[in-house]
C-alpha atoms as a PDB file:
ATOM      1  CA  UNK A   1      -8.614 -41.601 -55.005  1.00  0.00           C
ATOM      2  CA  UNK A   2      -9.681 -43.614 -51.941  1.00  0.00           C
ATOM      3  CA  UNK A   3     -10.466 -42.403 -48.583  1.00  0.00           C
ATOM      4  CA  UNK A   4      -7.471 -44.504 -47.515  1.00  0.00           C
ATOM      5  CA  UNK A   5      -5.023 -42.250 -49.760  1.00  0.00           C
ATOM      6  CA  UNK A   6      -6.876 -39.168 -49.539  1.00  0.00           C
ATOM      7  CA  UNK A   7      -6.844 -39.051 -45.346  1.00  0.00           C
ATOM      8  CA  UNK A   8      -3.381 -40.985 -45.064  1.00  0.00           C
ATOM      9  CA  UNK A   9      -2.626 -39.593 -41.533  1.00  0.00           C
ATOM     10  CA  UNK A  10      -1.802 -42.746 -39.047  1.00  0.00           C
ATOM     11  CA  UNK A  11      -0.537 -41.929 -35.834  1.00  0.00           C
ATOM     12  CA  UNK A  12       2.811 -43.948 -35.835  1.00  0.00           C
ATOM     13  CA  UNK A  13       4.270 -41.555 -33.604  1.00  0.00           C
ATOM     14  CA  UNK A  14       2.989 -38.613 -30.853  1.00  0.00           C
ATOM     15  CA  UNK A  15       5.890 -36.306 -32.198  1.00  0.00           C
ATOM     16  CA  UNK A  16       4.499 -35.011 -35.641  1.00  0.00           C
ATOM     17  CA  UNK A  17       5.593 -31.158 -35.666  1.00  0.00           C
ATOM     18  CA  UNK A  18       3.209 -28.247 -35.965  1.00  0.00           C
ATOM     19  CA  UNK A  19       2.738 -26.443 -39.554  1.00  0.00           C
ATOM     20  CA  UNK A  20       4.461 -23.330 -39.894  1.00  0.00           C
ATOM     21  CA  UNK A  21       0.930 -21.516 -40.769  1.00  0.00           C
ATOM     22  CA  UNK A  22      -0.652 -22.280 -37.433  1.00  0.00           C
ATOM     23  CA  UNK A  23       2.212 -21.060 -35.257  1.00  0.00           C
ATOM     24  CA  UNK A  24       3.169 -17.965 -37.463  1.00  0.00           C
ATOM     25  CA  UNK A  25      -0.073 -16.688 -37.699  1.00  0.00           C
ATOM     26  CA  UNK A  26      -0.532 -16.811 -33.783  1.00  0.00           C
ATOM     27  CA  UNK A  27       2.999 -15.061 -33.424  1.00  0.00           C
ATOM     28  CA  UNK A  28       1.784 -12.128 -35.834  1.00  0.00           C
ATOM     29  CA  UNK A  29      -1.913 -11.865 -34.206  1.00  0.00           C
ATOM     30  CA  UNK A  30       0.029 -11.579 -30.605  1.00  0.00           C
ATOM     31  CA  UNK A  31       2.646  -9.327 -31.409  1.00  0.00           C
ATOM     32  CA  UNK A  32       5.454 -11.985 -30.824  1.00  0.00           C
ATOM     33  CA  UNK A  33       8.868 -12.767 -32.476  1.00  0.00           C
ATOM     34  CA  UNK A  34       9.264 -15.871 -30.689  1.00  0.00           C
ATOM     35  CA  UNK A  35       7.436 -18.138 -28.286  1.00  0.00           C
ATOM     36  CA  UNK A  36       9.093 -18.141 -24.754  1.00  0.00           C
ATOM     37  CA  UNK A  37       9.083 -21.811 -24.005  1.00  0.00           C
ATOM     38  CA  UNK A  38       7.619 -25.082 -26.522  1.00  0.00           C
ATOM     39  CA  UNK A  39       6.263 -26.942 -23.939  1.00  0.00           C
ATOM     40  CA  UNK A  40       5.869 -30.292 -25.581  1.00  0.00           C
ATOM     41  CA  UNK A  41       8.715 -30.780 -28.180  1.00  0.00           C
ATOM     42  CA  UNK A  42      10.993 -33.581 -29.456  1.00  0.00           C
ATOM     43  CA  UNK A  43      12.377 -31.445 -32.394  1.00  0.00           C
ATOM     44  CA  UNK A  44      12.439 -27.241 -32.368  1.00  0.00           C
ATOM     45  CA  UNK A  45      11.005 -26.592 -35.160  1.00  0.00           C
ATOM     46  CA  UNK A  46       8.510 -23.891 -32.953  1.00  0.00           C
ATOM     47  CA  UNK A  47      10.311 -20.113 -33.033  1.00  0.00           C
ATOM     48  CA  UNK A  48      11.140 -20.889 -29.221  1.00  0.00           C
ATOM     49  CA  UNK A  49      13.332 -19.259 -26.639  1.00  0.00           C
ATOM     50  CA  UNK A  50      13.237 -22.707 -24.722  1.00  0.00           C
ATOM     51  CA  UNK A  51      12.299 -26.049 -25.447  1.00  0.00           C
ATOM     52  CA  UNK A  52      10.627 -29.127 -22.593  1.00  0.00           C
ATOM     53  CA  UNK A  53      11.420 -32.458 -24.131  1.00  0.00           C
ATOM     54  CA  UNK A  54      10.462 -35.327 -22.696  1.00  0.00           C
ATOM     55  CA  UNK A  55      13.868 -35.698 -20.490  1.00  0.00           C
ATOM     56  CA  UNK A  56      14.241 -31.819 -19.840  1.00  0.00           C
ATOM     57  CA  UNK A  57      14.374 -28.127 -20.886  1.00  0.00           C
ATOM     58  CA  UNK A  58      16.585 -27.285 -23.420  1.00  0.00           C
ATOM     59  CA  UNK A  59      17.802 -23.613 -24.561  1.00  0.00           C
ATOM     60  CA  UNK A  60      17.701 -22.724 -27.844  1.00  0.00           C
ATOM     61  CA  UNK A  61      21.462 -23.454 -28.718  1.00  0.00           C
ATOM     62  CA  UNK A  62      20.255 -27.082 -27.264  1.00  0.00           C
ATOM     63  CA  UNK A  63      22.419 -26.795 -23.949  1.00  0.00           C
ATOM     64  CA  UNK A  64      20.247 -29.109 -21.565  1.00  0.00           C
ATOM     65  CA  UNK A  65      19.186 -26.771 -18.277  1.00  0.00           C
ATOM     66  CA  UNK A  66      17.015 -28.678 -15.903  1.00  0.00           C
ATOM     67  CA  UNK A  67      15.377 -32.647 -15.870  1.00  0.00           C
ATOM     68  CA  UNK A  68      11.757 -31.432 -15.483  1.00  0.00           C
ATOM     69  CA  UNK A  69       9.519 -31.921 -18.445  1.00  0.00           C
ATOM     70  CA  UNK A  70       6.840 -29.775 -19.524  1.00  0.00           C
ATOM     71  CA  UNK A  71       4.404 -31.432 -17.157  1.00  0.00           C
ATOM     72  CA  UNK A  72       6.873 -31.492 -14.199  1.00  0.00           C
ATOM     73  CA  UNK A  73       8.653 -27.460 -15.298  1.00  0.00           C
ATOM     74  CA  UNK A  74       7.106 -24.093 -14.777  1.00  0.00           C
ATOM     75  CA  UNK A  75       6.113 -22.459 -18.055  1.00  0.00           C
ATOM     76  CA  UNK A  76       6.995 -19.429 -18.995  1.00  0.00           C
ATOM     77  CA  UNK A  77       4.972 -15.654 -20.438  1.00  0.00           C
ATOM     78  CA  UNK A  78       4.146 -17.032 -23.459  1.00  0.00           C
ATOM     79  CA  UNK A  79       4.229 -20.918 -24.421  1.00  0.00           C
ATOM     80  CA  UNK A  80       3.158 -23.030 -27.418  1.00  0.00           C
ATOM     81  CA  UNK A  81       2.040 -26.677 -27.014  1.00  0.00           C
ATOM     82  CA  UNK A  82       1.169 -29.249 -29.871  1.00  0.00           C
ATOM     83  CA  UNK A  83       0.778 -32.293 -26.974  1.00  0.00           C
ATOM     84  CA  UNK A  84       0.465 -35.919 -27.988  1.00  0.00           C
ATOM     85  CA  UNK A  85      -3.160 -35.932 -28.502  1.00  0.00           C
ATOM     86  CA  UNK A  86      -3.669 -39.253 -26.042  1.00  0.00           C
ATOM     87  CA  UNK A  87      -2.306 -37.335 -23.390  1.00  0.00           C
ATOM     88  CA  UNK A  88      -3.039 -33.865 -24.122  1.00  0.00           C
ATOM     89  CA  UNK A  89      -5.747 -33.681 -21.292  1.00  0.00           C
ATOM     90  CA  UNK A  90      -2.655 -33.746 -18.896  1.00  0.00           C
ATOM     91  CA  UNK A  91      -1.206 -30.790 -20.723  1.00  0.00           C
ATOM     92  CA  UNK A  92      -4.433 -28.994 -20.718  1.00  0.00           C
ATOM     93  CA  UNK A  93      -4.569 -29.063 -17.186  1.00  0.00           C
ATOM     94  CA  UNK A  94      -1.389 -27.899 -17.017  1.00  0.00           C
ATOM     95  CA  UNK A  95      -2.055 -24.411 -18.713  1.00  0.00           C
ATOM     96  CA  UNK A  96      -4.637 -23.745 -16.617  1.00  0.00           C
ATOM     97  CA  UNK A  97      -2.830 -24.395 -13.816  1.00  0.00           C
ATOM     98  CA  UNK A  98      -0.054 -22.086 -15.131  1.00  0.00           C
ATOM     99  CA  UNK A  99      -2.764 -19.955 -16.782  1.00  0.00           C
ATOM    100  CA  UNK A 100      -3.449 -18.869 -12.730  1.00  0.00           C
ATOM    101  CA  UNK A 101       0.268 -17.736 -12.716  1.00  0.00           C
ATOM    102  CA  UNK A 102      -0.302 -15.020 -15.475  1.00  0.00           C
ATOM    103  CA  UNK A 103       1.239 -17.423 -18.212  1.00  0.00           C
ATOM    104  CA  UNK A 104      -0.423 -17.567 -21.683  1.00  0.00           C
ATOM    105  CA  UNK A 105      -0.452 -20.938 -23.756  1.00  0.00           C
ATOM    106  CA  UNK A 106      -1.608 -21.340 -27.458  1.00  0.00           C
ATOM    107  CA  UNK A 107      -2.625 -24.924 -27.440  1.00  0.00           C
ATOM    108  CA  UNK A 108      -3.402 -27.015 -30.812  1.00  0.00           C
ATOM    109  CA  UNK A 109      -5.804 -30.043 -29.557  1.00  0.00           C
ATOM    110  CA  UNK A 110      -8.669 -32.151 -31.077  1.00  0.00           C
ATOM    111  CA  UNK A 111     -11.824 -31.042 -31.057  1.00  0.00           C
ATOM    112  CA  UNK A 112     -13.346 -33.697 -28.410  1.00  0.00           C
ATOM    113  CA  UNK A 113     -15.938 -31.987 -26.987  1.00  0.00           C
ATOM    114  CA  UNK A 114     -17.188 -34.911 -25.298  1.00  0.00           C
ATOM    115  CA  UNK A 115     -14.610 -35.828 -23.139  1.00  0.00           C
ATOM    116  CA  UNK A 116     -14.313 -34.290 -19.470  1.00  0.00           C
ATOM    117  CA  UNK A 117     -11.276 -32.551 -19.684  1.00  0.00           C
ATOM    118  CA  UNK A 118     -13.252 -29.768 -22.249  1.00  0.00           C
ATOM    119  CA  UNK A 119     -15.762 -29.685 -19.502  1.00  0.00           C
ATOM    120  CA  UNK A 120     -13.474 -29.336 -16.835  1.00  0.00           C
ATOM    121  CA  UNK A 121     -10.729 -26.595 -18.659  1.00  0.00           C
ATOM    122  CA  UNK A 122     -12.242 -25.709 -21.725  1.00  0.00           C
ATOM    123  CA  UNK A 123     -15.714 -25.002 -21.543  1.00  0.00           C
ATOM    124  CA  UNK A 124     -18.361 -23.037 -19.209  1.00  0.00           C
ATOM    125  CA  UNK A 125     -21.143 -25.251 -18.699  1.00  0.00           C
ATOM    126  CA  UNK A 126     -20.988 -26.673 -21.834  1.00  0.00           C
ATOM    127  CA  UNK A 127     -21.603 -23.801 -23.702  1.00  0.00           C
ATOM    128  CA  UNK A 128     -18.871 -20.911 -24.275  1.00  0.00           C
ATOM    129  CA  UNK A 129     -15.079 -20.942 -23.599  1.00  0.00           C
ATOM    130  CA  UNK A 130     -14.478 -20.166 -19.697  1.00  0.00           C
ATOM    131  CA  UNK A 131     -13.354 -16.762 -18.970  1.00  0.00           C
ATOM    132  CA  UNK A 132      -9.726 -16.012 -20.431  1.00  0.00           C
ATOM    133  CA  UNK A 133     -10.115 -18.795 -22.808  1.00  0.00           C
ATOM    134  CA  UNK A 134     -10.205 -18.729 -26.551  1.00  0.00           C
ATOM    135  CA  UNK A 135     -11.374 -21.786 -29.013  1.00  0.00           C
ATOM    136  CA  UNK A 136     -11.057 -21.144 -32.287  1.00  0.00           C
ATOM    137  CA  UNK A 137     -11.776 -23.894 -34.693  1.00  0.00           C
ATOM    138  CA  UNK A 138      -9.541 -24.862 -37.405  1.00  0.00           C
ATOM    139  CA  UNK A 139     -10.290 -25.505 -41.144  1.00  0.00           C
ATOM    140  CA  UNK A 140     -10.026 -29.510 -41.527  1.00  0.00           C
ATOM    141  CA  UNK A 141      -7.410 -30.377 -43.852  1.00  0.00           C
ATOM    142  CA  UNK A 142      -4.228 -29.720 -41.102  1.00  0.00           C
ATOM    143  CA  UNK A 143      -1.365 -32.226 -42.516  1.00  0.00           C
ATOM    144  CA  UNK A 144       1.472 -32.261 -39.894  1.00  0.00           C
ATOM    145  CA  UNK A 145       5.198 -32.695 -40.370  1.00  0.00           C
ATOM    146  CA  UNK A 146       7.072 -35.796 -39.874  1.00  0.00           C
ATOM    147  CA  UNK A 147       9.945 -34.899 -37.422  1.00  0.00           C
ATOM    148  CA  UNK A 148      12.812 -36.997 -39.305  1.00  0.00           C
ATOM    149  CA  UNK A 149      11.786 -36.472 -43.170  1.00  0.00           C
ATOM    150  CA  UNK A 150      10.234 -33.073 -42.971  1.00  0.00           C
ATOM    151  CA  UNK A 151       7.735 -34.126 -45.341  1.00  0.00           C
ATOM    152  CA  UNK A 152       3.974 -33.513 -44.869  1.00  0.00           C
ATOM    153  CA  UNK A 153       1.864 -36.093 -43.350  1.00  0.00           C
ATOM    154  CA  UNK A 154      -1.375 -37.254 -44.986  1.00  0.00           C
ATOM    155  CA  UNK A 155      -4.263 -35.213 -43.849  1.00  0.00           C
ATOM    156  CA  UNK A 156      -5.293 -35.053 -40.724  1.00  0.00           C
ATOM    157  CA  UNK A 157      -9.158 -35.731 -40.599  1.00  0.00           C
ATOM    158  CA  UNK A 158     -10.439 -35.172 -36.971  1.00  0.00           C
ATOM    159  CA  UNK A 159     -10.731 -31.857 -36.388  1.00  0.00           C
ATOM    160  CA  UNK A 160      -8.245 -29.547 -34.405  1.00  0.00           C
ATOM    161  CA  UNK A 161      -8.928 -26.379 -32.145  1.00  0.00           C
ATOM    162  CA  UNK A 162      -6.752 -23.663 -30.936  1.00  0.00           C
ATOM    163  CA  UNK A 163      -6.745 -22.842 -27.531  1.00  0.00           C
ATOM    164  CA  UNK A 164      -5.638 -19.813 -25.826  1.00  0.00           C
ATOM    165  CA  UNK A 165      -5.429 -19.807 -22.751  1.00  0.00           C
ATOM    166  CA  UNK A 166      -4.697 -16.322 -21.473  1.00  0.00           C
ATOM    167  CA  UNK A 167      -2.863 -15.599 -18.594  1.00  0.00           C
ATOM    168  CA  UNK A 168      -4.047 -13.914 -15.607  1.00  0.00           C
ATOM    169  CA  UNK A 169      -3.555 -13.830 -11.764  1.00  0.00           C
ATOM    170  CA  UNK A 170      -6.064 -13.195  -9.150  1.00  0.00           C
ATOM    171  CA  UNK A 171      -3.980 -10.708  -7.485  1.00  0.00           C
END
């Protein structure tokens, strides 16, 4: 088998949809039935009360209910994002910004230690995860879904994190 066949993952798209076994296991560890709002979707395939697509928040019967995205909306108690990884800095900084307002996000993002938005979000000078955030590292072998076939994507090879980032208020 070549590399080429073996890691198959090509980013065609920034829509690929999360595994089931990432986002069930964080709904059982949290005590959750559902998330409250999928911050970054194009299909709801995420157990998700609401839905941001790129042109608006959805319900989950699909009736639209405002224009604002998921970087434009407020978030809600308890959100899941799976971001476009070019541009998941911008939704990085968004959870902690909505982190402040007492909202929790589960986050699945590369591993990119290197770049400043880990520095500036992530980590605590360098070292460990800032206060009321949790990195947990993910086995490497994650294979997406395409959003149209349903079919598993080719491995992914770079690795992934999950973030938490827990809600809190300075109140």
């Amino acid at each position: 088998m070549s590399i080429q066949s073996k890691y198959n993952y090509t980013a065609k798209r920034d829509d690929y949809l999360t595994p089931s076994v990432i986002y069930e296991r964080v709904l059982e560890e949290n005590n959750l039935q559902t998330f409250d709002c999928d911050v970054c979707s194009s299909f709801p395939n995420i157990p998700a009360k609401m839905h941001y697509r790129k042109d608006g928040l959805y319900s989950i019967s699909g009736r639209k209910l405002t224009d604002n995205n998921g970087l434009t909306g407020t978030w809600f108690k308890f959100n899941w994002c799976n971001p476009p990884f070019n541009i998941c800095n911008k939704f990085v900084k968004k959870a902690t910004e909505e982190q402040k307002k007492g909202k929790t996000t589960f986050m699945l993002i590369p591993v990119r230690t290197e770049r400043k938005f880990w520095h500036q979000y992530i980590l605590f000078n360098g070292r460990f995860p800032k206060p009321y955030v949790n990195i947990e590292f993910l086995p490497s072998g994650t294979r997406f879904i395409h959003p149209e076939t349903g079919e598993e994507m080719g491995l992914h090879k770079g690795a992934l994190a999950l973030i938490t980032f827990r809600g809190y208020t300075d109140e």
